[in-house]
N, C-alpha and C. Protein backbone atom coordinates (compact mmCIF):
# COMPACT_ATOMS: atom_id res chain seq x y z
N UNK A 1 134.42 29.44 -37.80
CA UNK A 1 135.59 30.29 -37.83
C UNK A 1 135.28 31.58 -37.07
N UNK A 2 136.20 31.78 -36.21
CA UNK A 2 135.93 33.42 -35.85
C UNK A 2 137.33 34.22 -35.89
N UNK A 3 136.99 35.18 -35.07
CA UNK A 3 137.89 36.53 -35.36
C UNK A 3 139.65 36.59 -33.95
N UNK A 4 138.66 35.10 -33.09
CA UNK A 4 139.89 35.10 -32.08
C UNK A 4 141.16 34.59 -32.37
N UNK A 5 142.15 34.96 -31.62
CA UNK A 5 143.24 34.25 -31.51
C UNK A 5 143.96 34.11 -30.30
N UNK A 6 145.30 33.48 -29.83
CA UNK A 6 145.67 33.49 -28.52
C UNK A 6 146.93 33.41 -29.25
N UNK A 7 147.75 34.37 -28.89
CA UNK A 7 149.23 34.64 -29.19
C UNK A 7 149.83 33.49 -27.93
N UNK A 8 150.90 33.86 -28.43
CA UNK A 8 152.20 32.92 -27.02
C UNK A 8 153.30 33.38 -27.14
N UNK A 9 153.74 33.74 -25.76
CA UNK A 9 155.18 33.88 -25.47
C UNK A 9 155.74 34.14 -24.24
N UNK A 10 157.10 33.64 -23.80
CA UNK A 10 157.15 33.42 -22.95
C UNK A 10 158.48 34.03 -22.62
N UNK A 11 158.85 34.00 -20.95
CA UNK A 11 159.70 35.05 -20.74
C UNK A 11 160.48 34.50 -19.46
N UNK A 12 161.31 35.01 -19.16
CA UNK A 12 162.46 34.38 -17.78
C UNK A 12 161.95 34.96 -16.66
N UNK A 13 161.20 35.51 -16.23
CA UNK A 13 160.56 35.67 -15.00
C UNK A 13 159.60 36.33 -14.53
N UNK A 14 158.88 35.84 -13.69
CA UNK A 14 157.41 36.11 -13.24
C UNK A 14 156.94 38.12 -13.11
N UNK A 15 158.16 38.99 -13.00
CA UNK A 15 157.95 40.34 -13.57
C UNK A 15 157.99 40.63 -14.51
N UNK A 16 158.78 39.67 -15.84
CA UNK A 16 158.46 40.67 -17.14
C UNK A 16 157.12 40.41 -17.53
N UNK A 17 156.70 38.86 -16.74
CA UNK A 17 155.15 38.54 -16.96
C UNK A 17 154.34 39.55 -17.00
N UNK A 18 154.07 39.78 -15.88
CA UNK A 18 152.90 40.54 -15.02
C UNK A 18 153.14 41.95 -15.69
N UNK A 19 154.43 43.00 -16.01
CA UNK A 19 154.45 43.65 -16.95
C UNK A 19 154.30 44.20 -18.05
N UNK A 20 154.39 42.66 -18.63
CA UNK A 20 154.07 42.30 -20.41
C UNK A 20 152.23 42.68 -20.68
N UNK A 21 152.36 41.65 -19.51
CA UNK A 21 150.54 41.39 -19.23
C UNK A 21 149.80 42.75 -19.28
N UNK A 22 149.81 43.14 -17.90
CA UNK A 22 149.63 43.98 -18.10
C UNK A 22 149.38 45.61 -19.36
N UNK A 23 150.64 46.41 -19.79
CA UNK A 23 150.84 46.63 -20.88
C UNK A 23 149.38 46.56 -21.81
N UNK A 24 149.86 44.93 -22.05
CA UNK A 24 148.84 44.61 -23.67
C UNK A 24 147.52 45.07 -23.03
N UNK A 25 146.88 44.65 -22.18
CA UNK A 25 145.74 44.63 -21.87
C UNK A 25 144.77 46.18 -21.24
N UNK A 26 146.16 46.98 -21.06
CA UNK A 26 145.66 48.52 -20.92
C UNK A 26 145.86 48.90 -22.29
N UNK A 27 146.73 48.69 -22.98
CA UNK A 27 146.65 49.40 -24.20
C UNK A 27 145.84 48.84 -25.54
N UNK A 28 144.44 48.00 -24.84
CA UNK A 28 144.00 47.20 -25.72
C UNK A 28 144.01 46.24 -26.77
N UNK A 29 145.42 45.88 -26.48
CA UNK A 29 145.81 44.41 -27.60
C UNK A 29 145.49 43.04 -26.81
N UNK A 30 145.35 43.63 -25.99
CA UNK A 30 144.81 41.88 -25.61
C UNK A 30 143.11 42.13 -24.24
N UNK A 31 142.43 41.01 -24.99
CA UNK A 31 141.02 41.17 -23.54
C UNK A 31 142.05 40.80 -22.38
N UNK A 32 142.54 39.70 -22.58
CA UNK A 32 143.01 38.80 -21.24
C UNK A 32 144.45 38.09 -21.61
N UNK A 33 145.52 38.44 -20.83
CA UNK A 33 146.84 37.54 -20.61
C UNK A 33 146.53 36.33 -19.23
N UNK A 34 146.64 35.27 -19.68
CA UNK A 34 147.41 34.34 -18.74
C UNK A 34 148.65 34.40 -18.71
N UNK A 35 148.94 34.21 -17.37
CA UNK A 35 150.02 33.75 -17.23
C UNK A 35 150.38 32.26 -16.74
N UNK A 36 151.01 31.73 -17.16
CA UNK A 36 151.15 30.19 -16.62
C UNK A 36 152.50 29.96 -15.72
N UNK A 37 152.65 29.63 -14.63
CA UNK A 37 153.73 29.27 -13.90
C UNK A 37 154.52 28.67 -14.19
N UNK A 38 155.78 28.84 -13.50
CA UNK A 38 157.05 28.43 -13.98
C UNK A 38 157.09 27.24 -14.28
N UNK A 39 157.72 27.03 -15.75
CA UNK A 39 158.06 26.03 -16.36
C UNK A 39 159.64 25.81 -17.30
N UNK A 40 160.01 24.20 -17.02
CA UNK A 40 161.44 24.64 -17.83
C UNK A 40 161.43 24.36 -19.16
N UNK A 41 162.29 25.26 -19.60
CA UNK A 41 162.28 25.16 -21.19
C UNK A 41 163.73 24.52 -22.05
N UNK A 42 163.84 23.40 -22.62
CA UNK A 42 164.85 23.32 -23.18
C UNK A 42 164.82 23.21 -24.56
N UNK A 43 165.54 23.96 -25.28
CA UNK A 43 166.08 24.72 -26.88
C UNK A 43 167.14 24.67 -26.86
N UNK A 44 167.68 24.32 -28.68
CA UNK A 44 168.85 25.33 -28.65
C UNK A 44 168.85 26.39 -29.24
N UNK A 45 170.20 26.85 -28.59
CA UNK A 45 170.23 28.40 -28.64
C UNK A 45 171.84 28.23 -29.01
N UNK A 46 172.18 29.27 -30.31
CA UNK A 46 173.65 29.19 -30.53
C UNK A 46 174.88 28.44 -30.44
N UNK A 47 173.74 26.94 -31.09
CA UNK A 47 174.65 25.73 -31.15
C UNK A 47 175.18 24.61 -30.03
N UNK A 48 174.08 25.26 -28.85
CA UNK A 48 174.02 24.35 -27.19
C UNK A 48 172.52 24.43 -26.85
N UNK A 49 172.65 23.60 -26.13
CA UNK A 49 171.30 23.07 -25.35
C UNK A 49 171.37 23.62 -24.62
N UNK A 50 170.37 24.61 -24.18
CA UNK A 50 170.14 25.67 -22.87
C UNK A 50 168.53 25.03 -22.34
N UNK A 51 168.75 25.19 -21.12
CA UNK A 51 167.75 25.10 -20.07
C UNK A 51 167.07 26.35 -19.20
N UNK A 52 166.32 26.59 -19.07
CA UNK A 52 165.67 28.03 -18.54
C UNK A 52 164.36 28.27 -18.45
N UNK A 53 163.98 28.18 -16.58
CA UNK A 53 163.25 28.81 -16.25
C UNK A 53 162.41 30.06 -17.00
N UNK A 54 160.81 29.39 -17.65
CA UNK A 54 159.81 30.43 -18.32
C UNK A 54 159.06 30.77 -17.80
N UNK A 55 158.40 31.65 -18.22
CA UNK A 55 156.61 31.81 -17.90
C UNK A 55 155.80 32.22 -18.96
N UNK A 56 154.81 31.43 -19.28
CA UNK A 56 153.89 31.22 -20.40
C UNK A 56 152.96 32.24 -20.82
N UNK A 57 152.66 33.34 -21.46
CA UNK A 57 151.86 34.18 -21.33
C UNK A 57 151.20 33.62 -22.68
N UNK A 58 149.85 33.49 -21.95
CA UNK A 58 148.90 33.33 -23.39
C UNK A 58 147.78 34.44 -23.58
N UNK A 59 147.88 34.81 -24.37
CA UNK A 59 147.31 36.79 -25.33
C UNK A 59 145.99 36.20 -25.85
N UNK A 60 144.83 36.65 -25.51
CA UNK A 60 143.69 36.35 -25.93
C UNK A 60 143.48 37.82 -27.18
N UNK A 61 143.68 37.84 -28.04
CA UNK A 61 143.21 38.99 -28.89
C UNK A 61 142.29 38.25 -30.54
N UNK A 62 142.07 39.42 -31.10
CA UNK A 62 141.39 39.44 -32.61
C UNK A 62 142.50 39.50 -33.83
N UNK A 63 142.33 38.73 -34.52
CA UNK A 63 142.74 38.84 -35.59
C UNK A 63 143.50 40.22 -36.00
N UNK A 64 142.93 41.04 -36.01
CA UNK A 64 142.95 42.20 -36.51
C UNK A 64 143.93 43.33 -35.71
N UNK A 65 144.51 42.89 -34.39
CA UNK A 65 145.48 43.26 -33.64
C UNK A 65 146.71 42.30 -33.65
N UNK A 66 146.53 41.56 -34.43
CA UNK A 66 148.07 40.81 -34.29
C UNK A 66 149.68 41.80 -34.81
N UNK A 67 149.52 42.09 -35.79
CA UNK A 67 150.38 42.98 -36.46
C UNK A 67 150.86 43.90 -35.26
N UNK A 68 149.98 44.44 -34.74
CA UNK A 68 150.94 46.12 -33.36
C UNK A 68 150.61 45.20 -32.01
N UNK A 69 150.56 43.66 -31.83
CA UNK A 69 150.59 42.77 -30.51
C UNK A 69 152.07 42.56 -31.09
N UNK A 70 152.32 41.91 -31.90
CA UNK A 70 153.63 41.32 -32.50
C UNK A 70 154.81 42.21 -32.08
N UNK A 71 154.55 43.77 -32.44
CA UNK A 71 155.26 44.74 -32.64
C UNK A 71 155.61 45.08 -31.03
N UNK A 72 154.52 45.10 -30.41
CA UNK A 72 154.48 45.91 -29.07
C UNK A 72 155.09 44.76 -28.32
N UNK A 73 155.21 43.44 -28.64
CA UNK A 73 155.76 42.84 -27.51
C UNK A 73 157.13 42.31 -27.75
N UNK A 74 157.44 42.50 -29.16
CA UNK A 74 158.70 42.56 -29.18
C UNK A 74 159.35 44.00 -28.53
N UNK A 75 159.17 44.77 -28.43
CA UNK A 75 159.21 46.25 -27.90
C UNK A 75 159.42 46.21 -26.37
N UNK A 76 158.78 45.22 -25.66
CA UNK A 76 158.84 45.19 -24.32
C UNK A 76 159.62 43.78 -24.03
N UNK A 77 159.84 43.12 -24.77
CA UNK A 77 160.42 41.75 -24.26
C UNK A 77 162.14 41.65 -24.06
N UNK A 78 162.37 40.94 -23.52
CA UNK A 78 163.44 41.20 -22.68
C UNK A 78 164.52 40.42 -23.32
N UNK A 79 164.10 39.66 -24.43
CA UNK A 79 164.93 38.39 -25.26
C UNK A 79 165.34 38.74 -26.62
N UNK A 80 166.63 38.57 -27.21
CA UNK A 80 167.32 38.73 -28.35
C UNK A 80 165.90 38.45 -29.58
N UNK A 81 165.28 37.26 -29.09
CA UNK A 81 164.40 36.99 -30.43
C UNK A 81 163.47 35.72 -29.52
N UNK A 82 162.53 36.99 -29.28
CA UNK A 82 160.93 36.02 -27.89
C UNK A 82 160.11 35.22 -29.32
N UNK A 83 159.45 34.38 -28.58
CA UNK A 83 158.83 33.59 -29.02
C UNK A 83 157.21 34.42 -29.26
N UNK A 84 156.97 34.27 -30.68
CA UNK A 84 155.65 35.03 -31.13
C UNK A 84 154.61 33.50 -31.60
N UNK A 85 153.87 33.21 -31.30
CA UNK A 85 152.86 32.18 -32.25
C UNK A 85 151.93 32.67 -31.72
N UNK A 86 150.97 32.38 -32.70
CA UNK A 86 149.59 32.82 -33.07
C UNK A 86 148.83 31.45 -33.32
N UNK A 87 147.50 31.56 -32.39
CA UNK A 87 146.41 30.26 -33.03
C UNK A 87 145.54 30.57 -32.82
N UNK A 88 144.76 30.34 -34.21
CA UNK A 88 143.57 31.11 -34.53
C UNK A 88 142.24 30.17 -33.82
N UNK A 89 141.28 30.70 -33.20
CA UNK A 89 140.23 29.99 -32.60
C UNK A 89 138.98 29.85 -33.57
N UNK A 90 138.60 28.38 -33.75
CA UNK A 90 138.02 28.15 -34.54
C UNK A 90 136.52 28.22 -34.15
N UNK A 91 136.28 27.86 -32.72
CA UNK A 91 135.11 27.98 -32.09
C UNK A 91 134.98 28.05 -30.97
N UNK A 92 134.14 29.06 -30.29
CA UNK A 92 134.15 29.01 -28.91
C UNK A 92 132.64 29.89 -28.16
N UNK A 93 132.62 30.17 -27.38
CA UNK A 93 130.97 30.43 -26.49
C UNK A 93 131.19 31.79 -27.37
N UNK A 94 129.77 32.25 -27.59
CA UNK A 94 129.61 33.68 -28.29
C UNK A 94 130.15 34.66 -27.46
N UNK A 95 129.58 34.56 -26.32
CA UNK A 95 129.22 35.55 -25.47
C UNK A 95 130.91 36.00 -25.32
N UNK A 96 131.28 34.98 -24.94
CA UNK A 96 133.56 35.18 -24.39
C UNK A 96 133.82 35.96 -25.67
N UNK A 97 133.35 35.66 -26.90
CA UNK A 97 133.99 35.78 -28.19
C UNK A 97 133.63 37.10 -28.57
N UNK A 98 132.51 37.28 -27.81
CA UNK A 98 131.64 38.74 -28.27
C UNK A 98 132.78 39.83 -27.38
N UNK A 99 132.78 39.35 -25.88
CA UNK A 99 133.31 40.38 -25.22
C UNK A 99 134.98 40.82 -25.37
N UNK A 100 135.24 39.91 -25.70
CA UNK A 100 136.77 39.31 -26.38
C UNK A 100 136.76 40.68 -27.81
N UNK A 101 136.07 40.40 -28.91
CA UNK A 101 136.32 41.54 -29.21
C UNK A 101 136.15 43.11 -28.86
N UNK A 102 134.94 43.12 -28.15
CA UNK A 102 134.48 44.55 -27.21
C UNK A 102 136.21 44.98 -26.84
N UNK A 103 136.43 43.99 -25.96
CA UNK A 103 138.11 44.42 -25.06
C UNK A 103 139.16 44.97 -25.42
N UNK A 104 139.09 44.68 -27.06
CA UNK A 104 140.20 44.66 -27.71
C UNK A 104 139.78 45.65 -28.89
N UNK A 105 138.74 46.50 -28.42
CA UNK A 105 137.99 47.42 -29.59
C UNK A 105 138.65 48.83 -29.10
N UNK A 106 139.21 49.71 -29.99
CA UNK A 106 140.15 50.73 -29.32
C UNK A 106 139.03 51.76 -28.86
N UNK A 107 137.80 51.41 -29.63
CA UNK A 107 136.79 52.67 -29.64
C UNK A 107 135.96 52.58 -28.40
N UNK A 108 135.86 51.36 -27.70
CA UNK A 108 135.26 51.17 -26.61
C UNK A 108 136.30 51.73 -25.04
């Protein structure tokens, strides 16, 4: 068990990406955003099937920043109600895991 996690959420175009991204990762909620290229998404939404162009941002952070990641990216997201999930990493190389929290340490 460790202390990582990788949030998800995703957004209608490749600037709120790089924005979003950005953001978390200067203001220390996240070591590292991916972004994943455009992909389509179909849901419903208010009783129809909608189709729409995403982009995948996956949030490498700690446990212990989820609560003001949650907060801060609803704050910047561009959608009535963005997609938040959280998965907790059960195991992975020390060293990523070590620096992973360093990144995301406000004191560093």
């Amino acid at each position: 068990m460790t202390d990582a996690r990788i949030a998800m959420t995703t957004v209608g175009s490749q600037e709120d990406a790089a924005r979003i991204a950005e953001a978390l990762v200067e203001e220390k909620l996240a070591a590292c955003v991916q972004i994943l290229p455009a992909m389509q998404s179909v849901y419903r939404w208010e009783g129809k099937i909608q189709k729409q162009c995403e982009w995948l941002l996956l949030i490498k952070t700690v446990a212990g920043r989820i609560a003001v990641l949650q907060r801060r990216v609803g704050e910047m997201h561009p959608y009535d109600l963005p997609e938040f999930v959280v998965v907790e990493v059960t195991e992975g190389s020390q060293p990523y895991l070590e620096w992973l929290a360093v990144a995301t340490t406000l004191l560093s």
